[in-house]
N, C-alpha and C. Protein backbone atom coordinates (compact mmCIF):
# COMPACT_ATOMS: atom_id res chain seq x y z
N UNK A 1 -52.10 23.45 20.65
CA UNK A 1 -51.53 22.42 19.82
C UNK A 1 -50.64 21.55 20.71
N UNK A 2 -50.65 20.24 20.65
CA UNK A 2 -49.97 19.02 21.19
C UNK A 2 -48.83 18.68 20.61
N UNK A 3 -47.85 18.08 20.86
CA UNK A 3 -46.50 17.45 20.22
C UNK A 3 -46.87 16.15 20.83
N UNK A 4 -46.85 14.88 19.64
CA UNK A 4 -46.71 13.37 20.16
C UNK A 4 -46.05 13.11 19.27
N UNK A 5 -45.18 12.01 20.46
CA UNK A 5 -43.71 11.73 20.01
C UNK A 5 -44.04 10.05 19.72
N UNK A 6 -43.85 8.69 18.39
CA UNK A 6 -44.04 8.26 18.45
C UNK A 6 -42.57 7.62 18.28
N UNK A 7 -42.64 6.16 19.37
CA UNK A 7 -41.72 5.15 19.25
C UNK A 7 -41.71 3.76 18.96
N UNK A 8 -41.15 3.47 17.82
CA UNK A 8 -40.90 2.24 17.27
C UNK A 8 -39.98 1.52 17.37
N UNK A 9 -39.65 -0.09 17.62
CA UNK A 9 -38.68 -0.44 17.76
C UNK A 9 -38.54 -1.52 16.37
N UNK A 10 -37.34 -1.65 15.50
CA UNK A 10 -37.48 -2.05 14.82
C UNK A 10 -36.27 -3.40 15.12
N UNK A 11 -36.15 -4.84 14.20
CA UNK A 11 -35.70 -5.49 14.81
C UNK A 11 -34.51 -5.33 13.21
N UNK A 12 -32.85 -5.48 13.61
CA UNK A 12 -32.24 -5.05 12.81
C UNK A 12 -30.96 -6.53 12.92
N UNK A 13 -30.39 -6.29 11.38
CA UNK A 13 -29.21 -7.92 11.22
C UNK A 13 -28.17 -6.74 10.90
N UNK A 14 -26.97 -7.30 11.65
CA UNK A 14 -25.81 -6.73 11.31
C UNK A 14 -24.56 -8.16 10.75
N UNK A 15 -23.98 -7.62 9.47
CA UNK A 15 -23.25 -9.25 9.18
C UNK A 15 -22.32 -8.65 8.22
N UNK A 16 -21.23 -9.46 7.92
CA UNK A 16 -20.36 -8.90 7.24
C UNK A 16 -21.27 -8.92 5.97
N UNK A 17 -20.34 -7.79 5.20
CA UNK A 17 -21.06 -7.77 3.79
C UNK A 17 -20.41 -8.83 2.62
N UNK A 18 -21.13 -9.96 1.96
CA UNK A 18 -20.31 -10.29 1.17
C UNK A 18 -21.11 -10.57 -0.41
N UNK A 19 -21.61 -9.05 -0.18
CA UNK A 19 -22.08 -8.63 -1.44
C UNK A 19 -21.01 -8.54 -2.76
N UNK A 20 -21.46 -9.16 -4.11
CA UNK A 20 -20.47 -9.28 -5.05
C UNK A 20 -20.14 -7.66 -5.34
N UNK A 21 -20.25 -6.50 -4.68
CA UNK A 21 -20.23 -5.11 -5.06
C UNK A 21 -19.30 -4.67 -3.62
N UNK A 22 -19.00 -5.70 -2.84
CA UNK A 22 -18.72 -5.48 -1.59
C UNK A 22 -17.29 -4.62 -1.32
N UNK A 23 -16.59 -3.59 -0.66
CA UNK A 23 -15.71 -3.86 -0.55
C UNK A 23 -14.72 -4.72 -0.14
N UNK A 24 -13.74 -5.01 -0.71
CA UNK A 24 -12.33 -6.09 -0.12
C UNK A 24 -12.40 -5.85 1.69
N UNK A 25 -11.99 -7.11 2.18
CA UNK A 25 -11.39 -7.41 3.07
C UNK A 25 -10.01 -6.97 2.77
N UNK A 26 -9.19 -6.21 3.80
CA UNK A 26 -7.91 -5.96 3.64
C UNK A 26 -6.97 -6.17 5.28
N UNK A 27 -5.87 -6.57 4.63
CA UNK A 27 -5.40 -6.94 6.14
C UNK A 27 -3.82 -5.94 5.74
N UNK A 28 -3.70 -5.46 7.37
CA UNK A 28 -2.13 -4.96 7.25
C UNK A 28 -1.55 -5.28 8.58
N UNK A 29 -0.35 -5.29 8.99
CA UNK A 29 0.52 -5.24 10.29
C UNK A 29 0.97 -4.28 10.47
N UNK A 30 1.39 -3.90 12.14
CA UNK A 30 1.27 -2.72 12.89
C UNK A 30 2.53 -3.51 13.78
N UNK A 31 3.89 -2.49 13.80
CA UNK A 31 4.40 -2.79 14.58
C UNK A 31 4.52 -2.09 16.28
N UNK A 32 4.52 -3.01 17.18
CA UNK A 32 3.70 -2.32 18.62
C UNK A 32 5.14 -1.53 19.06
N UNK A 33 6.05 -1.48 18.46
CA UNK A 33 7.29 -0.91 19.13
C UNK A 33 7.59 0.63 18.32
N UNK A 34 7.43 0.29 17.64
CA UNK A 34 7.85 1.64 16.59
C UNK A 34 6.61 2.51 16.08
N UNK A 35 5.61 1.50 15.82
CA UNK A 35 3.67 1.81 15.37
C UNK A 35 3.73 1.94 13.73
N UNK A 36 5.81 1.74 13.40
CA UNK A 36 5.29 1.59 11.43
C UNK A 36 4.70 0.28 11.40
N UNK A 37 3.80 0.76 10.24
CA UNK A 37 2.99 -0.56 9.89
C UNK A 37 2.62 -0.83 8.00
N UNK A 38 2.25 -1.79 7.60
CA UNK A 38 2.45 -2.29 6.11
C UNK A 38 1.49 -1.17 5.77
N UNK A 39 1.33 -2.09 4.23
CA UNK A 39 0.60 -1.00 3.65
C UNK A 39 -0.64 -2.28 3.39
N UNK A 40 -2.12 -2.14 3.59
CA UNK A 40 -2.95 -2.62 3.48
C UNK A 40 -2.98 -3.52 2.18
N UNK A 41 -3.63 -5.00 2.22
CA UNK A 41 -3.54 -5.15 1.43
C UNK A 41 -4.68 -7.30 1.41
N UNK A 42 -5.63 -7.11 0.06
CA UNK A 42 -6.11 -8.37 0.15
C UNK A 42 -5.13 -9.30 0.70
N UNK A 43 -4.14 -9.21 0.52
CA UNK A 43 -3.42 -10.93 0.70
C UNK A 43 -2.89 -11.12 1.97
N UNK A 44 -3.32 -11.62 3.14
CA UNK A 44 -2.60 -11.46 4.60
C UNK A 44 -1.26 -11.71 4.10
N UNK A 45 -0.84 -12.52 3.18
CA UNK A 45 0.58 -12.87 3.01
C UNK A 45 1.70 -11.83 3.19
N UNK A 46 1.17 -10.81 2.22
CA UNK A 46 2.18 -9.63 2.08
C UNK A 46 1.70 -8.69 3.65
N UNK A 47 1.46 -8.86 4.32
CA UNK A 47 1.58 -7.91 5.37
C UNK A 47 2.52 -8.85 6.38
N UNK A 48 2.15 -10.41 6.32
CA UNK A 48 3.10 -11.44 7.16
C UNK A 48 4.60 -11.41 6.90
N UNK A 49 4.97 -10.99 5.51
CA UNK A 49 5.89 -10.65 4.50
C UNK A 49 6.60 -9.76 5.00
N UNK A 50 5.61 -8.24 5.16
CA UNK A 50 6.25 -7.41 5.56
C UNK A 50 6.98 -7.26 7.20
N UNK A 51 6.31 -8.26 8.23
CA UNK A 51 6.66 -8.32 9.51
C UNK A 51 8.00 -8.87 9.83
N UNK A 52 8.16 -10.16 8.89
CA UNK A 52 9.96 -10.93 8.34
C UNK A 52 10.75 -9.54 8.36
N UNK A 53 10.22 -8.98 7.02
CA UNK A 53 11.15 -7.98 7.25
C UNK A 53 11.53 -6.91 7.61
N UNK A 54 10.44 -6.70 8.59
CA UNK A 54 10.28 -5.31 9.87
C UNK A 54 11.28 -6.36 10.74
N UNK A 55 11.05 -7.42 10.96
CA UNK A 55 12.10 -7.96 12.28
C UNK A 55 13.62 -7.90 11.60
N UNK A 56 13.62 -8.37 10.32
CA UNK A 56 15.13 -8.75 9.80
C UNK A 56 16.08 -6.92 10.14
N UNK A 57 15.22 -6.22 10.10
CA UNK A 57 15.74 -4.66 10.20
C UNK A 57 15.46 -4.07 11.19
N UNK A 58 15.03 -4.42 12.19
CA UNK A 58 14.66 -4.02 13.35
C UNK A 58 14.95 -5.42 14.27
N UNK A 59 16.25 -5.91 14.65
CA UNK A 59 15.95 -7.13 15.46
C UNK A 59 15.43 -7.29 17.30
N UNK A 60 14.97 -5.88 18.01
CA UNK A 60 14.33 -5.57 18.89
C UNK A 60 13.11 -5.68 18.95
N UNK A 61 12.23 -5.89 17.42
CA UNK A 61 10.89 -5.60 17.52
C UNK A 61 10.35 -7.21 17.25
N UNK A 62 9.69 -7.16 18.46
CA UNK A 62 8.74 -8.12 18.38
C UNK A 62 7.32 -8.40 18.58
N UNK A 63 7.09 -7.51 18.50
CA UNK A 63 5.52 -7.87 18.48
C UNK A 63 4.80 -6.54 17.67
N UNK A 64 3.55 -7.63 17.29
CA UNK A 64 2.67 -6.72 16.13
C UNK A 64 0.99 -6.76 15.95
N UNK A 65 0.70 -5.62 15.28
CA UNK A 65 -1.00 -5.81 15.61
C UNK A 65 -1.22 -6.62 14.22
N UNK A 66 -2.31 -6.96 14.17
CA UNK A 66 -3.06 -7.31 13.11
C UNK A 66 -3.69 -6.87 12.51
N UNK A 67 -4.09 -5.80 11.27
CA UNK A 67 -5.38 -4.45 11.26
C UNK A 67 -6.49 -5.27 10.10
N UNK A 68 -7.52 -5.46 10.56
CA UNK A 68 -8.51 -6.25 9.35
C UNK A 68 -9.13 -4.99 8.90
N UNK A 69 -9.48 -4.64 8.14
CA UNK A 69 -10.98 -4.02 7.76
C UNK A 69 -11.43 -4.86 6.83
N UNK A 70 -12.53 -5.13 7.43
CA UNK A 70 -14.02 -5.74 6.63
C UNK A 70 -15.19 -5.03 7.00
N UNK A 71 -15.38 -5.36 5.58
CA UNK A 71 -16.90 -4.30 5.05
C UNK A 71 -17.95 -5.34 5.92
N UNK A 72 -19.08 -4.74 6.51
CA UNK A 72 -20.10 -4.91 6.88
C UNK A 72 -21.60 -4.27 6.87
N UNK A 73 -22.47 -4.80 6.99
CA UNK A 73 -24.04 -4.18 6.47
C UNK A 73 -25.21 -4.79 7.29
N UNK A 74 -25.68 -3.90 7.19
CA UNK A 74 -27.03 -3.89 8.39
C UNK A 74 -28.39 -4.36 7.47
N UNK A 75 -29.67 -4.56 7.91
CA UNK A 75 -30.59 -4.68 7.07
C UNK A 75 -31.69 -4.42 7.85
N UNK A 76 -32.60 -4.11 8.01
CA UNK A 76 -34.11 -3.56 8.52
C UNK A 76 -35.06 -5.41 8.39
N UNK A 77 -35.39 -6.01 9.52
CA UNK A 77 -36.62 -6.58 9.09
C UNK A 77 -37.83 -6.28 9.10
N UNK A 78 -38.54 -6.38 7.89
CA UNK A 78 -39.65 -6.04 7.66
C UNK A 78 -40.69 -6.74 8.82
């Protein structure tokens, strides 16, 4: 008995998802000095919000990450 191994290459789309079922885009800030960071959230506002007042209480910290998660999805072409 033989073993054949067969290989296919298939051609594939990777793109954000902005399926109406999609998950949210969520954005939070990360402070690079300390590493507290917001609490995730649709509105970049409230994480920009929260950085005012990571500096107003922390006046050493200056600098910060940005954290996106966005949903994304692949698809097979036929």
């Amino acid at each position: 008995m033989s073993v054949r191994s067969v290989v296919r290459h298939e051609k594939w789309t990777l793109t954000p998802d902005r399926e109406p079922d999609a998950e949210p885009t969520t954005y939070a800030m990360a402070c690079a000095v300390c590493e507290e960071s917001s609490a995730a959230s649709q509105d970049v506002a409230d994480s920009q919000s929260w950085v005012l007042e990571h500096c107003g209480r922390n006046p050493s910290h200056h600098t910060f990450r940005e954290i996106i998660t966005r949903p994304w999805r692949t698809w097979r072409h036929s």
